[in-house]
Protein backbone atom coordinates (compact mmCIF):
# COMPACT_ATOMS: atom_id res chain seq x y z
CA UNK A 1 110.27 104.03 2.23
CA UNK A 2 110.32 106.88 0.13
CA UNK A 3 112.32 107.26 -2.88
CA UNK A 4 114.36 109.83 -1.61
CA UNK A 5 115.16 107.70 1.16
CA UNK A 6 116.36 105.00 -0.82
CA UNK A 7 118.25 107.52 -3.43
CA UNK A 8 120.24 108.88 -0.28
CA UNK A 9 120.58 105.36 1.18
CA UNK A 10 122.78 104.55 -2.61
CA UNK A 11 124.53 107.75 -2.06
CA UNK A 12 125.77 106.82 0.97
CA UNK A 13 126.69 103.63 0.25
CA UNK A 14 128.99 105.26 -2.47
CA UNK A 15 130.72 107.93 -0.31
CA UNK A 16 131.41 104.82 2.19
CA UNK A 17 132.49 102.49 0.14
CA UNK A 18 132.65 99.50 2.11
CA UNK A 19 132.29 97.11 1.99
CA UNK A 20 133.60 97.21 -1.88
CA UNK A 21 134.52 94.94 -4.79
CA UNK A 22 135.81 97.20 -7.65
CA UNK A 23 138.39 100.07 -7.30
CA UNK A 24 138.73 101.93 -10.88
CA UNK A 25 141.49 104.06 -12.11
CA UNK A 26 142.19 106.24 -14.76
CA UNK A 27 145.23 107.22 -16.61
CA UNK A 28 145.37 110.80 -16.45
CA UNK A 29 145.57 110.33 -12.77
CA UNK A 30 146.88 107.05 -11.58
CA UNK A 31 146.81 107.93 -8.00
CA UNK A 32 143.39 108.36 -7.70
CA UNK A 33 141.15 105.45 -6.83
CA UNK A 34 137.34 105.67 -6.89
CA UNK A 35 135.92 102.87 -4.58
CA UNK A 36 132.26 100.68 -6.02
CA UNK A 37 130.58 97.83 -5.87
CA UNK A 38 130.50 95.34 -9.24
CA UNK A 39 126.50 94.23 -8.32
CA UNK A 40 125.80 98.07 -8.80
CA UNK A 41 128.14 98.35 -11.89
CA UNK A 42 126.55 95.57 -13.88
CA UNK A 43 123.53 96.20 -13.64
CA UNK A 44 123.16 99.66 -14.48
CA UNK A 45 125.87 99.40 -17.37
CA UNK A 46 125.74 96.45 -19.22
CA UNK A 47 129.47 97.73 -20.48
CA UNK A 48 130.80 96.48 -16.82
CA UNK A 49 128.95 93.12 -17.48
CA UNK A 50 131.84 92.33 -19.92
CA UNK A 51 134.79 94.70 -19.13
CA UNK A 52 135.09 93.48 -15.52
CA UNK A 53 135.69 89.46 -16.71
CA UNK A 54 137.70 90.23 -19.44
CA UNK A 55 140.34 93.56 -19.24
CA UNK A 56 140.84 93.78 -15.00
CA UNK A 57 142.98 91.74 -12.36
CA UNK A 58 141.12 90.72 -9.22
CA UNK A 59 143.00 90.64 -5.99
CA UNK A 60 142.03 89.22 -2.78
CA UNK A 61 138.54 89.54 -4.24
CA UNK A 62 138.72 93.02 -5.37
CA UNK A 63 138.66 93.90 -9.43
CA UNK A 64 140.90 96.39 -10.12
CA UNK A 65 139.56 98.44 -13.64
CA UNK A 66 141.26 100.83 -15.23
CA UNK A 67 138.85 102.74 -18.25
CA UNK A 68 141.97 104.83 -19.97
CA UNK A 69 139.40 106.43 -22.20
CA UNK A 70 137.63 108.10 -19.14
CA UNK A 71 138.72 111.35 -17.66
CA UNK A 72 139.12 111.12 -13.62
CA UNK A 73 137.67 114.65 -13.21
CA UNK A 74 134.19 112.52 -14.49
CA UNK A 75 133.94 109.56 -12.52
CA UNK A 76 132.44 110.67 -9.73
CA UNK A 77 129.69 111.95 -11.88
CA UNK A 78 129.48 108.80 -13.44
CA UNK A 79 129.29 107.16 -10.69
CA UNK A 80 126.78 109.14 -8.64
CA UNK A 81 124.41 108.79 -12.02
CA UNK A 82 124.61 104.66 -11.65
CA UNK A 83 123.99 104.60 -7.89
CA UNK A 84 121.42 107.51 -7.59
CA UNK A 85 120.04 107.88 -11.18
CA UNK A 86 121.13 111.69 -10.90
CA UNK A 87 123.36 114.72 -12.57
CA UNK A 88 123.13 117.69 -11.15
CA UNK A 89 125.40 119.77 -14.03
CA UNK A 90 124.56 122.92 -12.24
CA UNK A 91 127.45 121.43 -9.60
CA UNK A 92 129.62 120.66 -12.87
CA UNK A 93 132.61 123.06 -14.52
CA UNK A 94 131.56 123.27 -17.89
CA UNK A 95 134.69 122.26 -18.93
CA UNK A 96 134.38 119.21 -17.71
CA UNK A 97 130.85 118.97 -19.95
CA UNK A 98 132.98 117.00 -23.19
CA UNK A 99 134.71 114.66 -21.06
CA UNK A 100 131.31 113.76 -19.26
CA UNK A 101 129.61 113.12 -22.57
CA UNK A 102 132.52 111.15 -24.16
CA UNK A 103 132.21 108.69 -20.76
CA UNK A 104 128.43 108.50 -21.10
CA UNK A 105 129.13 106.94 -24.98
CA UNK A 106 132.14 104.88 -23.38
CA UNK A 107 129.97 103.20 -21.62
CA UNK A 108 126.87 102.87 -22.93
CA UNK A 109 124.68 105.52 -20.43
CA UNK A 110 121.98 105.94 -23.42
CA UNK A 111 119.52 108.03 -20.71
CA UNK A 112 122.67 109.95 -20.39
CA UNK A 113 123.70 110.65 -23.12
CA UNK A 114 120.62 111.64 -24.70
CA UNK A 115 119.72 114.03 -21.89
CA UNK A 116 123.38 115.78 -22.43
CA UNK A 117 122.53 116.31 -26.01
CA UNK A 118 119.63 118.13 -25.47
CA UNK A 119 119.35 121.92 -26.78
CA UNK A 120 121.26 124.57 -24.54
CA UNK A 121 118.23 126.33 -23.32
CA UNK A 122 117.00 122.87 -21.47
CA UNK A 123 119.98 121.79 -19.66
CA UNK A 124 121.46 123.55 -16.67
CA UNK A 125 124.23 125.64 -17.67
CA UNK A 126 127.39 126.87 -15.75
CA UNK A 127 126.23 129.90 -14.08
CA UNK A 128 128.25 133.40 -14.67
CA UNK A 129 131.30 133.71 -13.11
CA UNK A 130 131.12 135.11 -9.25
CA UNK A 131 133.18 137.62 -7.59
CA UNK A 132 133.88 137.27 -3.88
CA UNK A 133 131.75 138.79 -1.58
CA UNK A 134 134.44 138.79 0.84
CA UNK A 135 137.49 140.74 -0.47
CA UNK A 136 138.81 141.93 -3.75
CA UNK A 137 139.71 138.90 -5.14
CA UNK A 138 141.38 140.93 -8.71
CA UNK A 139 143.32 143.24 -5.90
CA UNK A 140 145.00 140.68 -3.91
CA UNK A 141 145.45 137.80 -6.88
CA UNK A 142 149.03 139.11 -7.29
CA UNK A 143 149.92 138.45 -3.06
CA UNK A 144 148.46 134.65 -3.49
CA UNK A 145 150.33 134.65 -6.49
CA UNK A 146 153.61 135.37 -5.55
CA UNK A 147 153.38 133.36 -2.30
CA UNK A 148 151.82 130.42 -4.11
CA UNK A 149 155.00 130.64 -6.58
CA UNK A 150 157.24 131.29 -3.80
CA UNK A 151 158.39 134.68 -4.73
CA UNK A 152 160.40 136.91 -1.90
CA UNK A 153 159.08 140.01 -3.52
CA UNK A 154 155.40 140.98 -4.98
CA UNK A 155 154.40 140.68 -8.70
CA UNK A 156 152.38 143.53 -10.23
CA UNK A 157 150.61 140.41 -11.78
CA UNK A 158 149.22 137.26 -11.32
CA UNK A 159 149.97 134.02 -12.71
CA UNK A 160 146.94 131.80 -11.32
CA UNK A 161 143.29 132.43 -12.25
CA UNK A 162 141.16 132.01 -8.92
CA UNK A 163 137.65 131.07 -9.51
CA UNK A 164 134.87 130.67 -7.10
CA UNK A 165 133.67 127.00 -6.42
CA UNK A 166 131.95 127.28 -3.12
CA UNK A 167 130.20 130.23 -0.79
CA UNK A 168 128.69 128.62 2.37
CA UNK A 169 125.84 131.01 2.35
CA UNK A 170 124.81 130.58 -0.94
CA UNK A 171 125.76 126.50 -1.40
CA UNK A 172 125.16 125.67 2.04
CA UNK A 173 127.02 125.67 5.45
CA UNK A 174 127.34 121.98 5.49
CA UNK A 175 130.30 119.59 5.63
CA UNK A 176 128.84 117.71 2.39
CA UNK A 177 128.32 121.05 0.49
CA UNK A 178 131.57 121.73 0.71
CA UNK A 179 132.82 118.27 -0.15
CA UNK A 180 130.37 118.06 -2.67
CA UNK A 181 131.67 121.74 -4.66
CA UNK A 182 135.63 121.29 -3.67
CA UNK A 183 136.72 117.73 -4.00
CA UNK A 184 138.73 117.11 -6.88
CA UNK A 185 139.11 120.49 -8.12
CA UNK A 186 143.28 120.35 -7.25
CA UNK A 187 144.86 123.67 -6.27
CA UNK A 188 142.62 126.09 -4.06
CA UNK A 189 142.17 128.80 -1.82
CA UNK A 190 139.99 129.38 1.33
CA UNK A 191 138.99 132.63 2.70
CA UNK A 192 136.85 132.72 5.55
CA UNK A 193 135.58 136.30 7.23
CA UNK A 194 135.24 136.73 10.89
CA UNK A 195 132.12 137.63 12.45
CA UNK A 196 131.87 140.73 13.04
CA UNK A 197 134.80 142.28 12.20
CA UNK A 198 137.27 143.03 8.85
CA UNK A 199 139.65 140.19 9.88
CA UNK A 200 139.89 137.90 6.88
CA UNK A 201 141.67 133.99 7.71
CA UNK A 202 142.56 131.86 5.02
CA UNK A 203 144.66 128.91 3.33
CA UNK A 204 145.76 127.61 0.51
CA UNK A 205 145.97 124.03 -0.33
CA UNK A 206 147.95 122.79 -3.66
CA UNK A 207 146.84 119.45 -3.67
CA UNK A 208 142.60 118.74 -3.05
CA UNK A 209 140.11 117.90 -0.40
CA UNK A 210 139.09 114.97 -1.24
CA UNK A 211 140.08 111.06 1.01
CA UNK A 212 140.64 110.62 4.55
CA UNK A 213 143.31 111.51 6.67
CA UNK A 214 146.69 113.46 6.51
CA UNK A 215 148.40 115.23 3.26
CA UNK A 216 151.85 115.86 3.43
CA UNK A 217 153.09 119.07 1.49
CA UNK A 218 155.35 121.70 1.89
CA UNK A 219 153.36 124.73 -0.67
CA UNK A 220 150.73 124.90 1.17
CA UNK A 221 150.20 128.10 4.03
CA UNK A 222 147.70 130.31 5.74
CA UNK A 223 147.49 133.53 5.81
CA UNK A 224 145.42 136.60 7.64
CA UNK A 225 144.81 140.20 6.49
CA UNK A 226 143.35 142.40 10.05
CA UNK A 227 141.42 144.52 7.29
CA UNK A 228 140.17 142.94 4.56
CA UNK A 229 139.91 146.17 2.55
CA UNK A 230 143.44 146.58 2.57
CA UNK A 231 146.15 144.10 1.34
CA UNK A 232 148.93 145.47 3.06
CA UNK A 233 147.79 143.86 6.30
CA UNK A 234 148.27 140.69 4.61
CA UNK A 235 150.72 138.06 6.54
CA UNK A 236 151.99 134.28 5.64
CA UNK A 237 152.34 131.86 7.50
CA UNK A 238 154.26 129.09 5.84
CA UNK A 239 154.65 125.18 6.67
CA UNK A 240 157.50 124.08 9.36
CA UNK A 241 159.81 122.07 7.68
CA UNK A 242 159.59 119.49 10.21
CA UNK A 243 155.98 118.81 10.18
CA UNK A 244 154.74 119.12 6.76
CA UNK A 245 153.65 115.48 6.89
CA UNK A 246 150.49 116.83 8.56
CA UNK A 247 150.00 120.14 6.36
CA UNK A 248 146.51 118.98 4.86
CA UNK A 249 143.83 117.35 6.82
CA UNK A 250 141.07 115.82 5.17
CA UNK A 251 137.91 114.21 6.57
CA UNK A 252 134.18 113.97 4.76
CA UNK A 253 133.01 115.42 8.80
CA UNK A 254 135.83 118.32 8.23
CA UNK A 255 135.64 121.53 5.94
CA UNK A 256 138.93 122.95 5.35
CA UNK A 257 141.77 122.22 7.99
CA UNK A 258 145.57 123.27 8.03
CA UNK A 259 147.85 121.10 10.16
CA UNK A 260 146.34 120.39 13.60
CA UNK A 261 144.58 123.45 15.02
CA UNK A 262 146.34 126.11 12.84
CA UNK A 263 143.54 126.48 11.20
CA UNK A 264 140.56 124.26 11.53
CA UNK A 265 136.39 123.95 10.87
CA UNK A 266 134.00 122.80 13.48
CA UNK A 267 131.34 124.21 14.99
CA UNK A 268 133.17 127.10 15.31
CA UNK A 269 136.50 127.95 13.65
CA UNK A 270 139.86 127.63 15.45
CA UNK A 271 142.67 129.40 14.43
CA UNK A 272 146.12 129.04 16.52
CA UNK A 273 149.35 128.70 14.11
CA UNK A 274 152.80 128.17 15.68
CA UNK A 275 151.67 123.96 16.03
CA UNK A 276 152.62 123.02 11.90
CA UNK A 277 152.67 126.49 10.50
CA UNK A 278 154.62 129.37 11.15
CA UNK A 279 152.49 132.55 13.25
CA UNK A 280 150.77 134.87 11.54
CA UNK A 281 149.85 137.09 14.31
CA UNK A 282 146.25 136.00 15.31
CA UNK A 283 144.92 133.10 16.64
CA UNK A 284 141.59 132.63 18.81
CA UNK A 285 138.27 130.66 18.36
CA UNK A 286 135.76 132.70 16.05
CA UNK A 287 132.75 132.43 14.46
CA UNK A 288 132.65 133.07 11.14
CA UNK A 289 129.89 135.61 8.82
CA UNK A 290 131.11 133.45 5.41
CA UNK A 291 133.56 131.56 3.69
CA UNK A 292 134.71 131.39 0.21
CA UNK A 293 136.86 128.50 -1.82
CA UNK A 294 138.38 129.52 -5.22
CA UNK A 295 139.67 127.01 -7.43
CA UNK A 296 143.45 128.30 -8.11
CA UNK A 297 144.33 127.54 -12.22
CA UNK A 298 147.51 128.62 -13.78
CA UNK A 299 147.38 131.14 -16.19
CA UNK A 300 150.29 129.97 -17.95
């Protein structure tokens, strides 16, 4: 078998999870729960050797660890690095650089930590920031921004920064790419072109991508513009009260889907609103030419 092979075969057994023995936690984020396997732990990182006897509960045979010195935004880096051997920090927001290096130290990830503190010009550094290829991302910040903030009229302004995490045609068109870029980056918007036409579709979900199943929410919405050069063909459509149980849908064989077919991936998009959001004046199957995800910070 080749190495690959076996790399990928760890990998999986990571984004499956089961059967597993450990769930960690951090503080920063107490809902979040990151799913391993204490064989794996202990004997890449000695540190798990002790921590896991002496500082965690264990419950129906499962250790639950909580590391409050560790960042959550980091342990699925951490982790991929003990089950494959590999950090890809091209993949990484730079701001999430310290945090990875402080972990590394935390737990004793010498390989690690030596390769992070190597000059600039020989690690992989955050490449310059994108634009979309898609729409005018600086001309219609203010419309996301006042319907992310619920505002009845438009800003001149925008309150949210929204920065490019994922292009299918330059990351790659592939449910794990887009896991891969989006998961755990919170807040963000999706704006997918139709083939073949100005027609722009898109979301926005506040919360993330990541687990399995439905997300209940009532800020999220979709929206369309029929010309993609010009914002004032922009439309909302918002969540129905009633249903917002099943705003967010979120599957690792799914890219981005809005209620039940409102919006949804596959092998071709389908877009039909009216089922848990309100219309927004289009809905058909389409095929799209590209689609975009920006990670949506406040600027305040």
């Amino acid at each position: 078998m080749a190495q690959s092979d076996i790399i990928q075969d760890f990998e999986n057994l990571l984004e499956n999870g089961d059967p597993y023995d450990v769930i960690i936690k951090s503080s920063d984020n107490p809902l979040k729960e990151f799913k391993a396997h204490s064989a794996i732990l202990r004997a890449r990182a000695p540190y798990f050797s002790t921590a896991l006897e002496t500082t965690n509960k264990i419950q129906d045979g499962v250790h639950y660890f909580e590391e409050t010195a560790i960042h959550s935004s980091v342990w699925p880096i951490i982790l991929r690095y003990l089950y494959t051997g590999q950090c890809d920090l091209n993949e990484q927001q730079f701001s999430e650089f310290t945090n990875l290096l402080e972990a590394a130290d935390q737990l004793g990830l010498d390989k690690l930590t030596d390769s992070l503190k190597l000059p600039p010009k020989e690690i992989a550094v955050p490449p310059t920031e994108e634009k979309s290829n898609l729409v005018d991302i600086d001309d219609l910040s203010p419309i996301l921004s006042s319907w992310i903030d619920k505002k009845e009229e438009i800003s001149d302004a925008s309150n949210y920064e929204f920065r490019l995490i994922y292009r299918a045609s330059r990351d790659g068109d592939t449910y794990k790419s887009f896991h891969n870029h989006c998961d755990d980056k919170g807040a963000n918007i999706v704006i997918i072109k139709k083939k073949n036409s100005d027609r722009i579709i898109g979301g926005y979900n506040p919360l993330d991508w990541n687990g399995t199943g439905w997300k209940s929410t009532m800020e999220s919405f979709i929206f369309t513009l029929s010309n993609r050069l010009d914002k004032n063909t922009a439309k909302i459509g918002r969540v129905i009260k009633e249903k917002h149980d099943k705003a967010i849908y979120c599957y690792n064989n799914n890219g981005p889907c809005w209620g039940s077919k409102d919006i949804r991936s596959g092998l071709e998009w389908s877009v039909f609103p009216g089922i848990i959001y309100e219309d927004v004046g289009f809905s058909n199957y389409f095929d799209d030419e590209d689609y975009e995800v920006f990670q949506v910070i406040s600027s305040n």
